[in-house]
N, C-alpha and C. Protein backbone atom coordinates (compact mmCIF):
# COMPACT_ATOMS: atom_id res chain seq x y z
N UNK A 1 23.29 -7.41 13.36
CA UNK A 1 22.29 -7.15 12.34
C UNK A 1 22.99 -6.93 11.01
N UNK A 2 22.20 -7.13 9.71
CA UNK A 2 23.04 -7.33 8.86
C UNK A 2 22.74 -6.29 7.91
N UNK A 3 23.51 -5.50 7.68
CA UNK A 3 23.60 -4.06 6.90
C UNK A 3 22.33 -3.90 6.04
N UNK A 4 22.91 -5.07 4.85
CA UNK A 4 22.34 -4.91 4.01
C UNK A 4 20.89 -5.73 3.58
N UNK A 5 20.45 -6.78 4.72
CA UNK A 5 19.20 -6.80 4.73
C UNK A 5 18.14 -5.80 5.22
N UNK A 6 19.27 -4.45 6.14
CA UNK A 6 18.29 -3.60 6.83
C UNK A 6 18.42 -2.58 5.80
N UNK A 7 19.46 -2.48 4.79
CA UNK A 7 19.08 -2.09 3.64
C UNK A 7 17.66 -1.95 2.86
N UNK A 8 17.75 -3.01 2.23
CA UNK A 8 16.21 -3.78 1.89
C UNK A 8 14.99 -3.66 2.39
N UNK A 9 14.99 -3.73 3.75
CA UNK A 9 13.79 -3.19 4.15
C UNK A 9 13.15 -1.98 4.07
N UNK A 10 14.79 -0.87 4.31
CA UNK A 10 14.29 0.26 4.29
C UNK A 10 13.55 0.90 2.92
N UNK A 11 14.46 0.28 1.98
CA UNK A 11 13.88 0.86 0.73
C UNK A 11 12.39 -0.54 -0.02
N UNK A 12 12.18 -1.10 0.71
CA UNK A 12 10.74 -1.47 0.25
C UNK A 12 10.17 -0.64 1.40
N UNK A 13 10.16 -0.53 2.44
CA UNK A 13 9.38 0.60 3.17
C UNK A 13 8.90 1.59 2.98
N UNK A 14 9.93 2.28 2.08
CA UNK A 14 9.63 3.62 1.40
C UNK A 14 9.21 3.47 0.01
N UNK A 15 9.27 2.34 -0.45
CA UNK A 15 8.92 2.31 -1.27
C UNK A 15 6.69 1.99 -1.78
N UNK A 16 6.79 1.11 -0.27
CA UNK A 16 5.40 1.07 0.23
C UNK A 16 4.76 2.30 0.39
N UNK A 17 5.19 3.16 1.23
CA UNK A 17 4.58 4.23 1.90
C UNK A 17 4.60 4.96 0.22
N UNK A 18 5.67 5.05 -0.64
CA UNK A 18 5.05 5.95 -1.96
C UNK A 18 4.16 5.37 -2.50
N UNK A 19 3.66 3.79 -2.87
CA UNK A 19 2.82 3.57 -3.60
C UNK A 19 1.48 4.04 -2.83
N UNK A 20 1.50 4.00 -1.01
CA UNK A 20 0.35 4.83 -0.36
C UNK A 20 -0.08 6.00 -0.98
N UNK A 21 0.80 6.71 -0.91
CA UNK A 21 1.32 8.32 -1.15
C UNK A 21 0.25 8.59 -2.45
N UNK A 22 0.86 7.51 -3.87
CA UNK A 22 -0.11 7.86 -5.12
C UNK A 22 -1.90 7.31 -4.58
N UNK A 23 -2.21 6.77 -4.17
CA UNK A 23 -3.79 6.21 -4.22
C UNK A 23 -4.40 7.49 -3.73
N UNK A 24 -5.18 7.78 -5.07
CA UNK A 24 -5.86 9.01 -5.18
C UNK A 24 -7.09 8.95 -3.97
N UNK A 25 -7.59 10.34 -4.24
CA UNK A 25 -8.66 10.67 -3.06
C UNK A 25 -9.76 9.72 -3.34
N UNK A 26 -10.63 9.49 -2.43
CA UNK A 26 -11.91 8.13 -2.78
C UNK A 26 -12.41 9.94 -3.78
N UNK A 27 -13.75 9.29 -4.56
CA UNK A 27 -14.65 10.59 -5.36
C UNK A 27 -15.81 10.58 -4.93
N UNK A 28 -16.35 11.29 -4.79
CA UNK A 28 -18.28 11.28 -4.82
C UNK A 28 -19.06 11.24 -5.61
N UNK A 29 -19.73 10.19 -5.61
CA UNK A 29 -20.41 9.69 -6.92
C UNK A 29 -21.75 9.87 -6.85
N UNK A 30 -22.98 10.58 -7.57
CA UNK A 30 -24.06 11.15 -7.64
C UNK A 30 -24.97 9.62 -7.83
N UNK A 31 -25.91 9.84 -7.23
CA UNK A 31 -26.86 8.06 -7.01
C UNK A 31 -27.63 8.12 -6.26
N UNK A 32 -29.11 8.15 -7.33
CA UNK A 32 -30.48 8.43 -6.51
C UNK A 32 -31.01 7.56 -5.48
N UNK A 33 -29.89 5.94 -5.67
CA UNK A 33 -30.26 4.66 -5.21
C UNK A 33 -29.93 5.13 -3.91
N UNK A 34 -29.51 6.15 -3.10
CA UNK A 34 -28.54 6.54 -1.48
C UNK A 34 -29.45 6.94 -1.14
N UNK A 35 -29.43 6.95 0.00
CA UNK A 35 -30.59 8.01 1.08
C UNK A 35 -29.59 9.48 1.23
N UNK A 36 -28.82 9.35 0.89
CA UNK A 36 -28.04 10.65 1.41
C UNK A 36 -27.80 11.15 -0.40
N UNK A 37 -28.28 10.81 -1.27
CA UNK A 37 -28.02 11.10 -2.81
C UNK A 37 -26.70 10.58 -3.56
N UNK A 38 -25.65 9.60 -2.87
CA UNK A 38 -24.56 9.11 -3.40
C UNK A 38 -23.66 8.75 -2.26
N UNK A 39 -22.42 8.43 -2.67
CA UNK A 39 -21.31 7.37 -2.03
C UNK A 39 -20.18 7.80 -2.51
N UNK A 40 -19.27 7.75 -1.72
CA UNK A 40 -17.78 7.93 -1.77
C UNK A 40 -16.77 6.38 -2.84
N UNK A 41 -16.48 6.91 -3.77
CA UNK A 41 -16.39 5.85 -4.36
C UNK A 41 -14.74 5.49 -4.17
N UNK A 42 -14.00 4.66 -3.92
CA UNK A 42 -12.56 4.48 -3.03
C UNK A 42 -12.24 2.96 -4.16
N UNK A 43 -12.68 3.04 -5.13
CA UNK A 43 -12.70 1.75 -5.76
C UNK A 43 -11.16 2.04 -7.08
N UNK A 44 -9.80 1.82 -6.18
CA UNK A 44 -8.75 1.91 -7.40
C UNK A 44 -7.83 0.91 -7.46
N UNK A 45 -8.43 -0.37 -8.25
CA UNK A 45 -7.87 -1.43 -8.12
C UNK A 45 -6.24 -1.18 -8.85
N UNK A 46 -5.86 -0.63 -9.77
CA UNK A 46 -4.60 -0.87 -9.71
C UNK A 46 -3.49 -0.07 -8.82
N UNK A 47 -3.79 0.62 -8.21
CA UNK A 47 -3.33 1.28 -7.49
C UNK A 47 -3.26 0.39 -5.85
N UNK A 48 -4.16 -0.14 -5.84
CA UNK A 48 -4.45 -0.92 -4.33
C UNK A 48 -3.98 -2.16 -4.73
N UNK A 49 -3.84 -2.88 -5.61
CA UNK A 49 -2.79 -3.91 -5.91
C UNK A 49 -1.54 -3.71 -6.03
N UNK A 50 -1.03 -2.62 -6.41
CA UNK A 50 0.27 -1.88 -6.23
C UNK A 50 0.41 -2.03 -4.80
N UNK A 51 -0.24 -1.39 -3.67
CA UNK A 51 -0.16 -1.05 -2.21
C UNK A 51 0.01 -2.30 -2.01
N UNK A 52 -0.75 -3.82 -2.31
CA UNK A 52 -0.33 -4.77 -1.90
C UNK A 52 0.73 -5.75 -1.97
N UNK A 53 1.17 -5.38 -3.54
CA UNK A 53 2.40 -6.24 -3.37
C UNK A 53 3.41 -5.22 -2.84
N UNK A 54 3.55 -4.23 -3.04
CA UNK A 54 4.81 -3.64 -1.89
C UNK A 54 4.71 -3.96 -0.23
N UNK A 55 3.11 -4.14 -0.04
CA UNK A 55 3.24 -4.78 1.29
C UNK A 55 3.56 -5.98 1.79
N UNK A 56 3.70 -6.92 0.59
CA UNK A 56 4.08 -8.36 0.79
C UNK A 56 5.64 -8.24 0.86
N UNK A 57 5.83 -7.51 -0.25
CA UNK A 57 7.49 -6.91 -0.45
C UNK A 57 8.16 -6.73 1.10
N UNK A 58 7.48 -5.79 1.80
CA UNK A 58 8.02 -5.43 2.29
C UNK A 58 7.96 -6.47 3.98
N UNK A 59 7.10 -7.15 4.28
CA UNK A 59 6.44 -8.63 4.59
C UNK A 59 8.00 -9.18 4.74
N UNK A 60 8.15 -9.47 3.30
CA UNK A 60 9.24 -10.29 3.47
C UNK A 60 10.88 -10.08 3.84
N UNK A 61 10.79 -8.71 3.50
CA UNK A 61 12.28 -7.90 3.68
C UNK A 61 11.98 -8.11 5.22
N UNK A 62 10.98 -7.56 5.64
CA UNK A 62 11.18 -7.92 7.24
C UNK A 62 11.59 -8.80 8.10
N UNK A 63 11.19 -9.87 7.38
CA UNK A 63 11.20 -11.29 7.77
C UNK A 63 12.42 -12.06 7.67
N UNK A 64 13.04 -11.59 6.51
CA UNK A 64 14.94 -11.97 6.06
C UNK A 64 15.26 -11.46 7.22
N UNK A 65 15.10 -9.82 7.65
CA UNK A 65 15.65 -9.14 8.34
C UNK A 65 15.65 -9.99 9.99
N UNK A 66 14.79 -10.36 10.83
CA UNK A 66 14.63 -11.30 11.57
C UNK A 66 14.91 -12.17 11.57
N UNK A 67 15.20 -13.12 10.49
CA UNK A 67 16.14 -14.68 10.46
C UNK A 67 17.71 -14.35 10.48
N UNK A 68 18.06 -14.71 11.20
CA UNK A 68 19.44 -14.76 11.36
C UNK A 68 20.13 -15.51 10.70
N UNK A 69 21.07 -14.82 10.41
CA UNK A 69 22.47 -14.91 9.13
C UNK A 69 23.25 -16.88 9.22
């Protein structure tokens, strides 16, 4: 196995799990349109585009990591 591709992985790994880490709490949003009076609002697009490219990031570190040298 090769050091320093398992390098790489590790630190997009962790680097994934921090951009998890920041995506704030969903909020509750007041809205007469609900039967229950509102909705949990979970809507943080730059933050969840962040989560995704570190997951592609990290996608691919994996994937080096599995092809052999």
């Amino acid at each position: 196995m090769d050091r320093k591709k398992l390098d790489a992985a590790v630190t997009e790994a962790k680097r994934f799990l921090g951009k998890v880490k920041e995506l704030p709490d969903p909020v509750w949003q007041e809205s007469a349109g609900f039967t229950k009076g509102g909705y949990f609002d979970d809507n943080f697009p730059k933050q969840s585009g962040a989560i995704r490219r570190a997951s592609m990031d990290l996608t691919r570190a994996l994937a080096d990591l599995r092809r052999p040298s």
